[in-house]
PDB file of N, CA and C in Angstrom:
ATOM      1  N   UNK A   1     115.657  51.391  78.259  1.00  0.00           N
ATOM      2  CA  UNK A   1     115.899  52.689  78.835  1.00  0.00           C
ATOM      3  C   UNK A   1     116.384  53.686  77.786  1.00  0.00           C
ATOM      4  N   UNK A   2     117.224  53.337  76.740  1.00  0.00           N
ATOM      5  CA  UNK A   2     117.288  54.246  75.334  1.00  0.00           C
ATOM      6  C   UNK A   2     116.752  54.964  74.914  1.00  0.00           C
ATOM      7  N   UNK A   3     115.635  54.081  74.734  1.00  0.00           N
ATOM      8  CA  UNK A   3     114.204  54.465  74.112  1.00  0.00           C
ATOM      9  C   UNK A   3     113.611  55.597  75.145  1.00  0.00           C
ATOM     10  N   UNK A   4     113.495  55.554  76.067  1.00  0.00           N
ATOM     11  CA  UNK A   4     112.878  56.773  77.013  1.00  0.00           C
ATOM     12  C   UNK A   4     113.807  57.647  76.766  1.00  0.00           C
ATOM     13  N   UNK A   5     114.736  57.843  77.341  1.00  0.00           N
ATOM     14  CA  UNK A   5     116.251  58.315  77.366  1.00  0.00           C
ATOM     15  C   UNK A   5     116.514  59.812  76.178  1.00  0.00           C
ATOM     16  N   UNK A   6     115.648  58.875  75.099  1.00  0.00           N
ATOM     17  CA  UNK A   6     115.357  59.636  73.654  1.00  0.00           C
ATOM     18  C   UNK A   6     114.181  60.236  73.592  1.00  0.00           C
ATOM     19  N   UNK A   7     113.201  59.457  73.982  1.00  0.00           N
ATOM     20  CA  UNK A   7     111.628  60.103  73.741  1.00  0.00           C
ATOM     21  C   UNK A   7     110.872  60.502  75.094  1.00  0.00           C
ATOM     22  N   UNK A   8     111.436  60.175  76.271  1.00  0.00           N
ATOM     23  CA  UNK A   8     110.019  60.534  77.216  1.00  0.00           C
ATOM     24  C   UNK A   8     111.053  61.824  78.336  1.00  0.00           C
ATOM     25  N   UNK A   9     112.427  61.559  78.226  1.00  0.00           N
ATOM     26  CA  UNK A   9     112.854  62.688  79.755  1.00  0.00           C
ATOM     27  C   UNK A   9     113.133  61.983  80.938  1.00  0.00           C
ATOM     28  N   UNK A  10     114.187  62.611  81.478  1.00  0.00           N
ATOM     29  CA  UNK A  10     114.490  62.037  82.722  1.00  0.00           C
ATOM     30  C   UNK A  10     113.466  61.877  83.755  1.00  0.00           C
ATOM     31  N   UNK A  11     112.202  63.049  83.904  1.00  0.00           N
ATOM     32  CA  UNK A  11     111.391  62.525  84.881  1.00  0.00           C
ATOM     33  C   UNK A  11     110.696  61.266  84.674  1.00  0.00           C
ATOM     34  N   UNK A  12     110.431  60.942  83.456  1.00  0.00           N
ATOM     35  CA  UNK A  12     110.084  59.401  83.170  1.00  0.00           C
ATOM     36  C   UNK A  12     110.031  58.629  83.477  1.00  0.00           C
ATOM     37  N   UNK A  13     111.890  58.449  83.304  1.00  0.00           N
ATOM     38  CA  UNK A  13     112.793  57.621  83.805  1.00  0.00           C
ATOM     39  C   UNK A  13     112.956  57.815  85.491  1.00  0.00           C
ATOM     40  N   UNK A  14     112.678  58.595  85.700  1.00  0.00           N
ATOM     41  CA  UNK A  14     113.231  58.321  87.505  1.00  0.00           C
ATOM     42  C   UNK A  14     111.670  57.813  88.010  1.00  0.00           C
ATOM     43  N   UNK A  15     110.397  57.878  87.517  1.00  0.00           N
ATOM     44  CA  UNK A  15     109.163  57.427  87.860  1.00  0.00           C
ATOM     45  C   UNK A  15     109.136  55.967  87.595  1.00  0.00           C
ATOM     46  N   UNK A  16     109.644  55.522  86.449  1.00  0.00           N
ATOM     47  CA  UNK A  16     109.768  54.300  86.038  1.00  0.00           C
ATOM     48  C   UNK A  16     110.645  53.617  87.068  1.00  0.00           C
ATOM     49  N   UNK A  17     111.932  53.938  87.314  1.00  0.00           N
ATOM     50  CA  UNK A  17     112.746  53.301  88.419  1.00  0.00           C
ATOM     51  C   UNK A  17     111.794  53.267  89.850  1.00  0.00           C
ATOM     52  N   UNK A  18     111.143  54.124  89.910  1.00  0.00           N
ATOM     53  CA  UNK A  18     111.198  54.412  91.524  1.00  0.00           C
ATOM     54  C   UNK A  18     109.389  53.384  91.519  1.00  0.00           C
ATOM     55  N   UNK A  19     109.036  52.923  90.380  1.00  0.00           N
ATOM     56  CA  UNK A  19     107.820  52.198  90.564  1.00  0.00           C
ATOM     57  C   UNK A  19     108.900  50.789  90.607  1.00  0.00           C
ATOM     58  N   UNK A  20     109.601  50.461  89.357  1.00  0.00           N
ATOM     59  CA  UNK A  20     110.637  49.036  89.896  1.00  0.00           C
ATOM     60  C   UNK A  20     110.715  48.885  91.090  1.00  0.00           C
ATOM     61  N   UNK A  21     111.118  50.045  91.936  1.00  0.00           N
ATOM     62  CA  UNK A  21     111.922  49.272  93.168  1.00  0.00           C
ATOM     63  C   UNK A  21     110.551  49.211  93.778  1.00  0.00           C
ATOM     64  N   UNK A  22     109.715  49.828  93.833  1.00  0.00           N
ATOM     65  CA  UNK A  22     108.266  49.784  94.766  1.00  0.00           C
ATOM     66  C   UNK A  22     108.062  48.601  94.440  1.00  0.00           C
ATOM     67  N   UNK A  23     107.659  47.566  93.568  1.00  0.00           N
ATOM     68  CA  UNK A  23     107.603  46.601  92.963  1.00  0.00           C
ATOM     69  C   UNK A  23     108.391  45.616  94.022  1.00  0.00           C
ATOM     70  N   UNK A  24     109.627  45.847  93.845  1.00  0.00           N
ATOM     71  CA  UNK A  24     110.248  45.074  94.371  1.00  0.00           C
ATOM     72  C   UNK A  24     110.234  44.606  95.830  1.00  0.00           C
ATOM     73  N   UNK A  25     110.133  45.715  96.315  1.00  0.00           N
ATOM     74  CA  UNK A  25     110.300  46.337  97.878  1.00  0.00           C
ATOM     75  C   UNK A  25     108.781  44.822  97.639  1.00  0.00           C
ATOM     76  N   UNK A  26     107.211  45.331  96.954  1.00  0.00           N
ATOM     77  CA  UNK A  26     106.351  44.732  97.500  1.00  0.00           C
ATOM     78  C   UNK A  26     106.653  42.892  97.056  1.00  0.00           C
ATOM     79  N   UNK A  27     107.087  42.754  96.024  1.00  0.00           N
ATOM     80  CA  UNK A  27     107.310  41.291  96.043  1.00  0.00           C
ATOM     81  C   UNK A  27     108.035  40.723  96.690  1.00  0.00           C
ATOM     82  N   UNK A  28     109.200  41.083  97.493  1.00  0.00           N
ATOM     83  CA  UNK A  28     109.974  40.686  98.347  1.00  0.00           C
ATOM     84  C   UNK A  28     108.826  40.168  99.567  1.00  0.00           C
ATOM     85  N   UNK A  29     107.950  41.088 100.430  1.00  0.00           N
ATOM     86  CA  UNK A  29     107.281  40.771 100.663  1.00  0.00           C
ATOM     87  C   UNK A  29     106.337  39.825 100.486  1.00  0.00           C
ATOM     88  N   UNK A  30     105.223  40.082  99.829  1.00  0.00           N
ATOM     89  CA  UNK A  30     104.189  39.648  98.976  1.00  0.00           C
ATOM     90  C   UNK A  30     104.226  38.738  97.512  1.00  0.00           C
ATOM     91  N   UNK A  31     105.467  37.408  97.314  1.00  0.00           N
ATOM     92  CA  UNK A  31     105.493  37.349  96.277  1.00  0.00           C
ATOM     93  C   UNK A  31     104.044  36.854  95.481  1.00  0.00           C
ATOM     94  N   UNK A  32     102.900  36.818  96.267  1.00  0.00           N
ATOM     95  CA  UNK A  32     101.525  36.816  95.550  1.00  0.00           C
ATOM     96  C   UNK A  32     100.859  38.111  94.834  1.00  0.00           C
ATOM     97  N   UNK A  33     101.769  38.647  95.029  1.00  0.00           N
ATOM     98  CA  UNK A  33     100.751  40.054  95.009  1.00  0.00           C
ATOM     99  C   UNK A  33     100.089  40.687  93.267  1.00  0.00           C
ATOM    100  N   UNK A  34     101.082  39.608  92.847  1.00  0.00           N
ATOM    101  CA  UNK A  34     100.461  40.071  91.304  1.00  0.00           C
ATOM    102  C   UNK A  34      99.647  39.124  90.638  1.00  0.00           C
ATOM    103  N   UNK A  35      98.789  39.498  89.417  1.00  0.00           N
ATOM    104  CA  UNK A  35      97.711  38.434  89.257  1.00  0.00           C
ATOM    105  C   UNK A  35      98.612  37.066  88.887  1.00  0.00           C
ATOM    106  N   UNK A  36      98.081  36.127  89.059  1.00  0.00           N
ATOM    107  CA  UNK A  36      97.992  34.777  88.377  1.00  0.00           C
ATOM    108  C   UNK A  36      98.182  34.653  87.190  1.00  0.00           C
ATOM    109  N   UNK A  37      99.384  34.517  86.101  1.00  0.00           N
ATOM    110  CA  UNK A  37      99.144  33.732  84.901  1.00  0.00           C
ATOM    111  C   UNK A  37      99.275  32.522  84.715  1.00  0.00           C
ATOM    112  N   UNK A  38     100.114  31.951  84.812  1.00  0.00           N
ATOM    113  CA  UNK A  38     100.324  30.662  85.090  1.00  0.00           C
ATOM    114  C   UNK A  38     100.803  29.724  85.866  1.00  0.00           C
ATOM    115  N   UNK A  39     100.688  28.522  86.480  1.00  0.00           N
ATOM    116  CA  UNK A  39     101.160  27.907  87.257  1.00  0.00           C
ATOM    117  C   UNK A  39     101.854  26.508  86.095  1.00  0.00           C
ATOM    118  N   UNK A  40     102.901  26.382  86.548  1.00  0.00           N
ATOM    119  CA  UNK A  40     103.964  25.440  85.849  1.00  0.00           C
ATOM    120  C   UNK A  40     104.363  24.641  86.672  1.00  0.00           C
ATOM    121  N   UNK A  41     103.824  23.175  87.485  1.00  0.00           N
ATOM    122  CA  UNK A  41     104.501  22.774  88.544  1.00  0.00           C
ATOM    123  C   UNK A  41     104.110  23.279  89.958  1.00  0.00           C
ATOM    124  N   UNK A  42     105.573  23.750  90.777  1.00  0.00           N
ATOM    125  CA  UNK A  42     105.422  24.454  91.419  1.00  0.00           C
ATOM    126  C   UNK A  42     105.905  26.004  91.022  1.00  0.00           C
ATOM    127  N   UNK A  43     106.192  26.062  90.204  1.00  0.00           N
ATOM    128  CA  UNK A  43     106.596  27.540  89.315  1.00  0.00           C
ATOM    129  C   UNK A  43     105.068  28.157  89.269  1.00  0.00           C
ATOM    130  N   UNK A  44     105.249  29.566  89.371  1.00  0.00           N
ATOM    131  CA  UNK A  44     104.331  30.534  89.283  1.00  0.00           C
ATOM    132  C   UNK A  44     104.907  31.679  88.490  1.00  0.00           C
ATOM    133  N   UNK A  45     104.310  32.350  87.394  1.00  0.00           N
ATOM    134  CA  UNK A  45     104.306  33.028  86.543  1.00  0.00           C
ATOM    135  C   UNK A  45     103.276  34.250  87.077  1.00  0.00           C
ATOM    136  N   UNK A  46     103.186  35.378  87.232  1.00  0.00           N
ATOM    137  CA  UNK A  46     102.680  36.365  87.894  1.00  0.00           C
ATOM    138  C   UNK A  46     103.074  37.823  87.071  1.00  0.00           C
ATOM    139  N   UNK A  47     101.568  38.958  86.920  1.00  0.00           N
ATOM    140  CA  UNK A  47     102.340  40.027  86.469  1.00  0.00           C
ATOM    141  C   UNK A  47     101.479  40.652  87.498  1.00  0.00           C
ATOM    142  N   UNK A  48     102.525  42.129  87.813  1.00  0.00           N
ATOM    143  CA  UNK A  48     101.766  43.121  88.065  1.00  0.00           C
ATOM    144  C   UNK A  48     101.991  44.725  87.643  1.00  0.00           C
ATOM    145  N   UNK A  49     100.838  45.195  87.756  1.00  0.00           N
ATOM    146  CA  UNK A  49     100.687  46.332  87.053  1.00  0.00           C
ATOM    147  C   UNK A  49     101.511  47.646  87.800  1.00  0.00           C
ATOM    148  N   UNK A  50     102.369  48.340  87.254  1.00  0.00           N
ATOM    149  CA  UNK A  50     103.015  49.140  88.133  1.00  0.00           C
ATOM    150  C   UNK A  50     102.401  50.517  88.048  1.00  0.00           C
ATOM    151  N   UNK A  51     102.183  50.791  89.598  1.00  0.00           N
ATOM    152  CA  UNK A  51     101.074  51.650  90.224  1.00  0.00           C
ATOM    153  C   UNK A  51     101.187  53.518  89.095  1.00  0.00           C
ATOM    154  N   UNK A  52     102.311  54.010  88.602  1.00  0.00           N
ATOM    155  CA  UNK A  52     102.690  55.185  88.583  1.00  0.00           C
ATOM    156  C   UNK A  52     102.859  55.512  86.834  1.00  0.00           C
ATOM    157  N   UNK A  53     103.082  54.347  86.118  1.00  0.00           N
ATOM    158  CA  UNK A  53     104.061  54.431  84.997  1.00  0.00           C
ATOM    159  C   UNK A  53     102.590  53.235  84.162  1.00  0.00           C
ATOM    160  N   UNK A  54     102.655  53.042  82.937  1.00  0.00           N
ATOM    161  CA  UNK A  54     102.335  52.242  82.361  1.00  0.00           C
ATOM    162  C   UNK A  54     103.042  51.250  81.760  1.00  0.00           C
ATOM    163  N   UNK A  55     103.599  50.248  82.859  1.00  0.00           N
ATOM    164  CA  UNK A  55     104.208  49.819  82.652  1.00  0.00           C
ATOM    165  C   UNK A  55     103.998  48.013  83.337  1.00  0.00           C
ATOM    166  N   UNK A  56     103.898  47.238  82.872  1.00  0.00           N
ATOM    167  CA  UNK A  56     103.544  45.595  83.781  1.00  0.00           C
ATOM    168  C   UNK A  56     104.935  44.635  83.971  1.00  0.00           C
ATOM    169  N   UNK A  57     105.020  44.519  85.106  1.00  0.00           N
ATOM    170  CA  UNK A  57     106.042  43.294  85.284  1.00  0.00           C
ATOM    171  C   UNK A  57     105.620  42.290  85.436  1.00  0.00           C
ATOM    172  N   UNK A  58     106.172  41.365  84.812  1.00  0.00           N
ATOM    173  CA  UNK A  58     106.032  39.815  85.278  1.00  0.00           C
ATOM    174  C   UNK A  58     107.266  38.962  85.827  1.00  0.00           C
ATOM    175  N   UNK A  59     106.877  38.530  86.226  1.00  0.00           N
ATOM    176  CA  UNK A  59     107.780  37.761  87.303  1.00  0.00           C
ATOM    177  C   UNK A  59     107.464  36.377  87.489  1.00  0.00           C
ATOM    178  N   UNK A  60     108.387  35.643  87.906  1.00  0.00           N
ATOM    179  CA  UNK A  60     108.672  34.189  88.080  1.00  0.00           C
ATOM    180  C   UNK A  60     109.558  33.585  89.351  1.00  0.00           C
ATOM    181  N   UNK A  61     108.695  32.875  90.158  1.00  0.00           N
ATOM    182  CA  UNK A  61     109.501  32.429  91.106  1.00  0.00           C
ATOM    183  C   UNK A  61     108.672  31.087  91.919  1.00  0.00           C
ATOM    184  N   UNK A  62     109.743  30.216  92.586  1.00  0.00           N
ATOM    185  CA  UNK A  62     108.831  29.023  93.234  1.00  0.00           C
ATOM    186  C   UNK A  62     108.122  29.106  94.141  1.00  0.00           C
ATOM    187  N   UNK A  63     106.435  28.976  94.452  1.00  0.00           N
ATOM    188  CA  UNK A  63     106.125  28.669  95.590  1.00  0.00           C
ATOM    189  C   UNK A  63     105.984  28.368  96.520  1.00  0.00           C
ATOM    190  N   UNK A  64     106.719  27.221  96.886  1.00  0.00           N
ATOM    191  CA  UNK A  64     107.085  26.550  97.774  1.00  0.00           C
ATOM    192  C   UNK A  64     108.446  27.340  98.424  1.00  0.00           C
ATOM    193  N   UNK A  65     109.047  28.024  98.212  1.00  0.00           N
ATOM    194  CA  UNK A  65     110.562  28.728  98.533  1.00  0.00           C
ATOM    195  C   UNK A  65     110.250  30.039  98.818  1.00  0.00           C
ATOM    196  N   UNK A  66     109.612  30.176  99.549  1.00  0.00           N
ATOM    197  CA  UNK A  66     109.119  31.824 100.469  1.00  0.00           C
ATOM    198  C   UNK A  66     110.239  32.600 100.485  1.00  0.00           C
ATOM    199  N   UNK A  67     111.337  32.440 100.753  1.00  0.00           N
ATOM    200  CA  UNK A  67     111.827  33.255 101.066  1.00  0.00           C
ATOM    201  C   UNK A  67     112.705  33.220  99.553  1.00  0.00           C
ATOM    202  N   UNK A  68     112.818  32.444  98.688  1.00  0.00           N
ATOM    203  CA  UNK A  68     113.216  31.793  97.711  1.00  0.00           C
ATOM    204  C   UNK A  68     113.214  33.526  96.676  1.00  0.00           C
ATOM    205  N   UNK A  69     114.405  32.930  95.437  1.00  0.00           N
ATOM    206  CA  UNK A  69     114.210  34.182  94.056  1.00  0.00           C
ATOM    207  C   UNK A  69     113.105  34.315  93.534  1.00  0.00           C
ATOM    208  N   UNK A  70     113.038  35.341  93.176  1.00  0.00           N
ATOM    209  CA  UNK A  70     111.753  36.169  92.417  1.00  0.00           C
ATOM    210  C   UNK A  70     112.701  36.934  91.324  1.00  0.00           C
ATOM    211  N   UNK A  71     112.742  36.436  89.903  1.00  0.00           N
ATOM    212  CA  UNK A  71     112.917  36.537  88.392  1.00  0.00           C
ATOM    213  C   UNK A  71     112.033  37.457  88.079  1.00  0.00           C
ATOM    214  N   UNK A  72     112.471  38.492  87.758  1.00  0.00           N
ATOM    215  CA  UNK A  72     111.912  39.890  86.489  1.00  0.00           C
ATOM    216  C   UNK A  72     111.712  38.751  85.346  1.00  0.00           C
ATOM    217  N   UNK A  73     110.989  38.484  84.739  1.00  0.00           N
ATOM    218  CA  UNK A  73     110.935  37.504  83.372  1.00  0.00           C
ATOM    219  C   UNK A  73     110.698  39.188  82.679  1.00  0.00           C
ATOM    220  N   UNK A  74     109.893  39.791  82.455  1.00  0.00           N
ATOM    221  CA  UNK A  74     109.521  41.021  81.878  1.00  0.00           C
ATOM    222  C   UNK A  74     109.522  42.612  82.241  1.00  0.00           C
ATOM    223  N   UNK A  75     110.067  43.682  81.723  1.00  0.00           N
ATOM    224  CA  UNK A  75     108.928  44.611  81.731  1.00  0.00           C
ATOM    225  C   UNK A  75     108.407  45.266  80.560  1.00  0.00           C
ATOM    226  N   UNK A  76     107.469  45.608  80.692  1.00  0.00           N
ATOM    227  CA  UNK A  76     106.620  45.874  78.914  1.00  0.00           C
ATOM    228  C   UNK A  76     105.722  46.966  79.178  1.00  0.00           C
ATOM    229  N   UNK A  77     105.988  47.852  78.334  1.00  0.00           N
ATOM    230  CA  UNK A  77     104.665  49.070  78.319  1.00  0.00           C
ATOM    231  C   UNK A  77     103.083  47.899  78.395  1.00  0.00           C
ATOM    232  N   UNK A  78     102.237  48.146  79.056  1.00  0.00           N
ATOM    233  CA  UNK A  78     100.909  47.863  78.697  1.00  0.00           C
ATOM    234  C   UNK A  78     100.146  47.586  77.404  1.00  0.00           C
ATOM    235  N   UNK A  79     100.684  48.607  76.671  1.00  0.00           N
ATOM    236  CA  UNK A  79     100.190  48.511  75.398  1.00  0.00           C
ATOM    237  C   UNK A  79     100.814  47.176  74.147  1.00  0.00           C
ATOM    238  N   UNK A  80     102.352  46.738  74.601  1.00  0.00           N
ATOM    239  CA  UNK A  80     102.956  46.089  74.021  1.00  0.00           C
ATOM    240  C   UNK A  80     102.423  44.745  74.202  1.00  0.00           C
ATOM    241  N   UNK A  81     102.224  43.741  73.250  1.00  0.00           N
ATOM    242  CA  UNK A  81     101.524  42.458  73.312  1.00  0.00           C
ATOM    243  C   UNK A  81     102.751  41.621  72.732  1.00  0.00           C
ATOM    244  N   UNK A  82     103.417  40.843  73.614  1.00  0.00           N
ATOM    245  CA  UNK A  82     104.196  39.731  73.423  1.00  0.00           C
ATOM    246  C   UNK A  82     104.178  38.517  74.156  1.00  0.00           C
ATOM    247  N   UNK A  83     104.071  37.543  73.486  1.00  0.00           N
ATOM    248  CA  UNK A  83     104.180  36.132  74.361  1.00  0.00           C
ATOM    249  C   UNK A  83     104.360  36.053  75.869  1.00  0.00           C
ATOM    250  N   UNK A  84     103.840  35.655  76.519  1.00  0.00           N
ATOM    251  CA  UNK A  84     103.787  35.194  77.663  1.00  0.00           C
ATOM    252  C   UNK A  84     105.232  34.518  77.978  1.00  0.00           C
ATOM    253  N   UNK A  85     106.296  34.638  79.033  1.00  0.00           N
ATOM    254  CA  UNK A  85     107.640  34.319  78.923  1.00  0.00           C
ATOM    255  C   UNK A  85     107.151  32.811  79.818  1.00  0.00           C
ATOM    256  N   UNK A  86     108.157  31.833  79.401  1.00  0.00           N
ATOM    257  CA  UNK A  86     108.220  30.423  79.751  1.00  0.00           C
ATOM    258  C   UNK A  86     108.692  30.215  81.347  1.00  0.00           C
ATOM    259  N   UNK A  87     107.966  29.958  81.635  1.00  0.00           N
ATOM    260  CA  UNK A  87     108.776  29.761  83.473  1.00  0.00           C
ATOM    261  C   UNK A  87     110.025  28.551  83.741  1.00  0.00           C
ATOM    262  N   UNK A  88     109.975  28.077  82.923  1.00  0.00           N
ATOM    263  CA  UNK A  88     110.691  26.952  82.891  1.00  0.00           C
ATOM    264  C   UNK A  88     112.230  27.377  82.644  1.00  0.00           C
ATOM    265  N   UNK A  89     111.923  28.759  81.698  1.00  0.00           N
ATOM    266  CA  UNK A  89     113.530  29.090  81.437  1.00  0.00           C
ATOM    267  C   UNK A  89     114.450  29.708  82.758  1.00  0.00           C
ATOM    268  N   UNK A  90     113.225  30.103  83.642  1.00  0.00           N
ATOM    269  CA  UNK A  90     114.041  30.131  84.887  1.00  0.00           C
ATOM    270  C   UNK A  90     114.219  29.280  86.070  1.00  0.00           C
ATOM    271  N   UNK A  91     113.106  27.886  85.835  1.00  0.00           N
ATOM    272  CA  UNK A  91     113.121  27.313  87.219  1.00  0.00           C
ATOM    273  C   UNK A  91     112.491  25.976  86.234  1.00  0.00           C
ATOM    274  N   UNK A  92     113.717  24.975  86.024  1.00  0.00           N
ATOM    275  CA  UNK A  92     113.582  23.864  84.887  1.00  0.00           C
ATOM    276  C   UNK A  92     112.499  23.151  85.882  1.00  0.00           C
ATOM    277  N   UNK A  93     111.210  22.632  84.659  1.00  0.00           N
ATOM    278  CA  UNK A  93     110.104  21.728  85.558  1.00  0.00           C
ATOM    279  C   UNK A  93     110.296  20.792  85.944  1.00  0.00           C
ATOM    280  N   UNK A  94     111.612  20.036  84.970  1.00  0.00           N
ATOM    281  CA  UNK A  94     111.780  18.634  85.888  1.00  0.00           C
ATOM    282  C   UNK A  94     112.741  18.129  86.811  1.00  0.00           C
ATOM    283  N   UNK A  95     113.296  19.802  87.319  1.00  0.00           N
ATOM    284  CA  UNK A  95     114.174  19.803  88.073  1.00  0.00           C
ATOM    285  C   UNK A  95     113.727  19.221  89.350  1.00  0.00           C
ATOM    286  N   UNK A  96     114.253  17.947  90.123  1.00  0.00           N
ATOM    287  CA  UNK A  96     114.120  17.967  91.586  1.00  0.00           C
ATOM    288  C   UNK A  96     114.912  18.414  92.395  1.00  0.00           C
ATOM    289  N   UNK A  97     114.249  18.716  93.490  1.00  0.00           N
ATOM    290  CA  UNK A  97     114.842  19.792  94.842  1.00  0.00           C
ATOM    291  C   UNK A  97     114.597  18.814  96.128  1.00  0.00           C
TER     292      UNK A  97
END
């Protein structure tokens, strides 16, 4: 948020927030709703593209646990290319439940 803060303006920033919570609002719902990256187990790794801003979240949470947490693992301008985040660091694979 610095980084905007400095270079893009508060309307930016309040577009950027107000796509987060849209985000949120829909994964709470829908935790399918973003594409498929990986499946780990029963861990699912998922990004989606936020509708307003250029901006992608990815997220992490168990399948099996519907009503269960949903982990921000990321958010990243589009343009930024970094590793794919580990699902495991939020939901250990050989954890039993």
């Amino acid at each position: 948020m610095l980084w905007l803060e400095r270079n893009a303006g508060m309307l930016w920033i309040e577009h950027l927030e107000a796509d987060v919570l849209r985000a949120a609002e829909l994964l709470s719902d829908y935790p399918g709703a973003g594409a498929l990256v990986v499946r780990d187990g029963r861990i699912l790794l998922r990004r989606l593209v936020l509708p307003s801003t250029p901006y992608i979240v990815w997220y992490v949470y168990e399948e099996a646990q519907s009503a269960g947490d949903i982990w921000l693992a990321r958010l990243l301008h589009s343009r930024q290319r970094r590793p794919r985040p580990e699902p495991s660091r939020w939901f250990p694979a050989d954890e039993e439940k």
